[in-house]
N, C-alpha and C. Protein backbone atom coordinates (compact mmCIF):
# COMPACT_ATOMS: atom_id res chain seq x y z
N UNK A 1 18.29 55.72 -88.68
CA UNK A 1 17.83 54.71 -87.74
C UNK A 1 16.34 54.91 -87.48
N UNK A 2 16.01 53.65 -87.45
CA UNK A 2 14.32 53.61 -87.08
C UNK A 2 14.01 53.01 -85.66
N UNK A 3 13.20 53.74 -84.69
CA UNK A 3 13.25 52.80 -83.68
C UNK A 3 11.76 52.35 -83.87
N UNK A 4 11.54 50.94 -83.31
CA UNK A 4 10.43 49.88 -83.28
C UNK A 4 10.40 49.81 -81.70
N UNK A 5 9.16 49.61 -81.33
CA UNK A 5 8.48 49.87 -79.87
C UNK A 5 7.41 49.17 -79.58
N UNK A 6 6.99 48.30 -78.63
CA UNK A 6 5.84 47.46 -78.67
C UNK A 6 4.97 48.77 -77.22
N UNK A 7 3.72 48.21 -77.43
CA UNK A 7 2.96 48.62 -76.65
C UNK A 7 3.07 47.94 -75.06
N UNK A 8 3.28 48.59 -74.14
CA UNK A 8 3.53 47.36 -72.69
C UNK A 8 2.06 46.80 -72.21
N UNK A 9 1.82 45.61 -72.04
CA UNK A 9 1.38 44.53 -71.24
C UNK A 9 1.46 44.64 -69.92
N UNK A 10 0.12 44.86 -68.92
CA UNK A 10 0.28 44.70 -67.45
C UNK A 10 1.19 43.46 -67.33
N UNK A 11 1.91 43.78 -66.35
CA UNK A 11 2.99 42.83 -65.78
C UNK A 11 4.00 41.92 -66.85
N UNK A 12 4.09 42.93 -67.77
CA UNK A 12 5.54 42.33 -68.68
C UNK A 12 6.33 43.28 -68.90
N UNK A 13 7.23 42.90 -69.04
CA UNK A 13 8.63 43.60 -70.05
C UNK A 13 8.61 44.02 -71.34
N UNK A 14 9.32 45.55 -71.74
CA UNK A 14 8.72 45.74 -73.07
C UNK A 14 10.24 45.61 -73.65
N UNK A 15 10.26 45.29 -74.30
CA UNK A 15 12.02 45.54 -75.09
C UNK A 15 12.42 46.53 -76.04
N UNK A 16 13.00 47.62 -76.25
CA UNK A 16 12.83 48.25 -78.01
C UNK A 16 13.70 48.29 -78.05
N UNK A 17 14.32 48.54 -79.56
CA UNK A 17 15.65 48.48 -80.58
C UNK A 17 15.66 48.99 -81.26
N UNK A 18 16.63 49.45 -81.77
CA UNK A 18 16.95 51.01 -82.81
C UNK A 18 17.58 50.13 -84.16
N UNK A 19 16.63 49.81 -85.43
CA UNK A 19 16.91 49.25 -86.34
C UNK A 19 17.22 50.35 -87.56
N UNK A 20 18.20 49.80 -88.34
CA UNK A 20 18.11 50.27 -89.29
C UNK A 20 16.91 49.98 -90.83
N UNK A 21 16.43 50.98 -90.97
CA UNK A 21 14.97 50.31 -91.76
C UNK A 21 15.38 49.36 -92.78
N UNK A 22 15.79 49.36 -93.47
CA UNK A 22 16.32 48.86 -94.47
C UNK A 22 16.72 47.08 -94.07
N UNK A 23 17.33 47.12 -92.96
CA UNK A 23 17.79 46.15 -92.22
C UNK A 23 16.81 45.14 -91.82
N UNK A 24 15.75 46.07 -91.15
CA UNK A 24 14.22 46.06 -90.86
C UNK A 24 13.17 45.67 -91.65
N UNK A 25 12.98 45.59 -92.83
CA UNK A 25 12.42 45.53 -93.91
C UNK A 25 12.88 43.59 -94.34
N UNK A 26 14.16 43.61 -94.57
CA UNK A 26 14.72 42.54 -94.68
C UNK A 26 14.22 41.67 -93.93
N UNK A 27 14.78 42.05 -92.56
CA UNK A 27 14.41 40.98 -91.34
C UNK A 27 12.85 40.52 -91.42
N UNK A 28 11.84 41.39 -91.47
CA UNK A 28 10.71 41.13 -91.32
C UNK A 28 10.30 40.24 -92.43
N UNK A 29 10.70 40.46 -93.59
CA UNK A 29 9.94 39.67 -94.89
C UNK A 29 10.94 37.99 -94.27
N UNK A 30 12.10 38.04 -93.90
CA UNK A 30 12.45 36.33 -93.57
C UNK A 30 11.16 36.00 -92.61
N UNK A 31 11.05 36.95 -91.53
CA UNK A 31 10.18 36.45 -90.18
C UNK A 31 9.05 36.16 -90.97
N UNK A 32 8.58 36.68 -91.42
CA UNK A 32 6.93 36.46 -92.16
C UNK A 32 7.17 34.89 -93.28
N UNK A 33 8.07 34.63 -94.10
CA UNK A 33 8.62 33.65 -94.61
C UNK A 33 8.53 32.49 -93.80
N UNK A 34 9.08 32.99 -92.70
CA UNK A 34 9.41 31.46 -91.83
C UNK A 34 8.13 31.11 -91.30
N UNK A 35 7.00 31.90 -91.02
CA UNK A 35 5.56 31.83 -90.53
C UNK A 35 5.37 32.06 -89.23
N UNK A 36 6.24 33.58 -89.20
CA UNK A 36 5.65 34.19 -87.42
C UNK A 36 4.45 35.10 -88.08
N UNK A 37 3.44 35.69 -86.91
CA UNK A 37 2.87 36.46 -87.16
C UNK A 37 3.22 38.01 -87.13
N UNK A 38 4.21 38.12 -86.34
CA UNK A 38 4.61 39.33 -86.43
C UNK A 38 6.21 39.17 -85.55
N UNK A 39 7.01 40.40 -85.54
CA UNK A 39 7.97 40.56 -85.48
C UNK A 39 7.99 40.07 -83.58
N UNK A 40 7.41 40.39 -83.30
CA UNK A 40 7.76 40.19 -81.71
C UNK A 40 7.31 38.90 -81.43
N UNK A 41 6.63 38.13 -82.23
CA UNK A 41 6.45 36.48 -81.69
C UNK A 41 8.10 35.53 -82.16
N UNK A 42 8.62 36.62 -83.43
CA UNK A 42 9.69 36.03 -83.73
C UNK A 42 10.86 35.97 -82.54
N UNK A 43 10.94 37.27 -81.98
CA UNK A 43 11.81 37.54 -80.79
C UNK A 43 11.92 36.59 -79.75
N UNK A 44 10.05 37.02 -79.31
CA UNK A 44 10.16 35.69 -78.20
C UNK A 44 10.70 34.46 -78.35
N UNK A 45 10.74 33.77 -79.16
CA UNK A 45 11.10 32.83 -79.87
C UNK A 45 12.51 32.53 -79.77
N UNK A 46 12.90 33.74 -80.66
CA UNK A 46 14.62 33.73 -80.41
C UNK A 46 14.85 33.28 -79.51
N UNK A 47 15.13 34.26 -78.82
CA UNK A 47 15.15 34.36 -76.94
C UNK A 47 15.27 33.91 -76.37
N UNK A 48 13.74 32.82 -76.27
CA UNK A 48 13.72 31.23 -75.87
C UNK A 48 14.77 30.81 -76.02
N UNK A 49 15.21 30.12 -77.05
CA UNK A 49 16.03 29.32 -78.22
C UNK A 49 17.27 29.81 -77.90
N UNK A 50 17.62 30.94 -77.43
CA UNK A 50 19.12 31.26 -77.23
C UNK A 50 18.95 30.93 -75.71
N UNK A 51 18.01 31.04 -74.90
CA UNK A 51 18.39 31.63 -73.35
C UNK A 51 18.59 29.85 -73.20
N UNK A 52 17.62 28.93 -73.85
CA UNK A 52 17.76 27.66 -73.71
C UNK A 52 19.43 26.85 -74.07
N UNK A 53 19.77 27.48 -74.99
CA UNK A 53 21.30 27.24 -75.24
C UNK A 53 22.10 27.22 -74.49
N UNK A 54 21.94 28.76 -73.73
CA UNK A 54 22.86 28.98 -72.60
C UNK A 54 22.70 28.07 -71.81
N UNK A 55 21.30 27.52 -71.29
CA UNK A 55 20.92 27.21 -69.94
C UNK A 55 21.14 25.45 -70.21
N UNK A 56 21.61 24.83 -71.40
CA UNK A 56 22.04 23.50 -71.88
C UNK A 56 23.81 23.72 -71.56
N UNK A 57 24.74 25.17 -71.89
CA UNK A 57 25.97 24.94 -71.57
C UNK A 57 26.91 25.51 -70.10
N UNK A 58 25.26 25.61 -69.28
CA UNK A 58 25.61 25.55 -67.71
C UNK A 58 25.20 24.78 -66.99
N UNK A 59 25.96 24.67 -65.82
CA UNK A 59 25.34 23.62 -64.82
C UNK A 59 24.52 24.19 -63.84
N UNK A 60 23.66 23.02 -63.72
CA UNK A 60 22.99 23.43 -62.73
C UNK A 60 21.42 24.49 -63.05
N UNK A 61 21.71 24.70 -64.32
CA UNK A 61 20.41 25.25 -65.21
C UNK A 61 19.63 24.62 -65.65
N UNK A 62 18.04 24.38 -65.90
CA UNK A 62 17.65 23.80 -66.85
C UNK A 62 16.51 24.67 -67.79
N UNK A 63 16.57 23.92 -68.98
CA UNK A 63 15.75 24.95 -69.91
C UNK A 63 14.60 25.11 -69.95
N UNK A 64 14.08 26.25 -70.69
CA UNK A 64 12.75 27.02 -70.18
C UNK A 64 11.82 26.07 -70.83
């Protein structure tokens, strides 16, 4: 296992995850494919895109 670690930002949240490299390697060459700049703009992204999902199959939520 490889862990990946961002540097923290006054007044943000840092996230890290214990990847397997190999796994890691993979993932990154799609992210770079699809045209993020780097691995953590891909995340944010995700994130968005999922937290927005959720917040479309509750009430009373609306998306980010």
């Amino acid at each position: 296992m490889h862990t990946k670690s961002q540097k923290p930002n006054y007044g943000k949240h840092v996230l890290s995850v214990r990847i397997n490299q190999s796994a890691y390697s993979s993932l990154h060459r799609l992210i770079t494919k699809a045209g993020y700049k780097d691995t953590a703009s891909f995340a944010r992204d995700a994130v968005r895109t999922k937290c927005n999902e959720i917040a479309e199959c509750s009430n009373g939520l609306k998306p980010i």
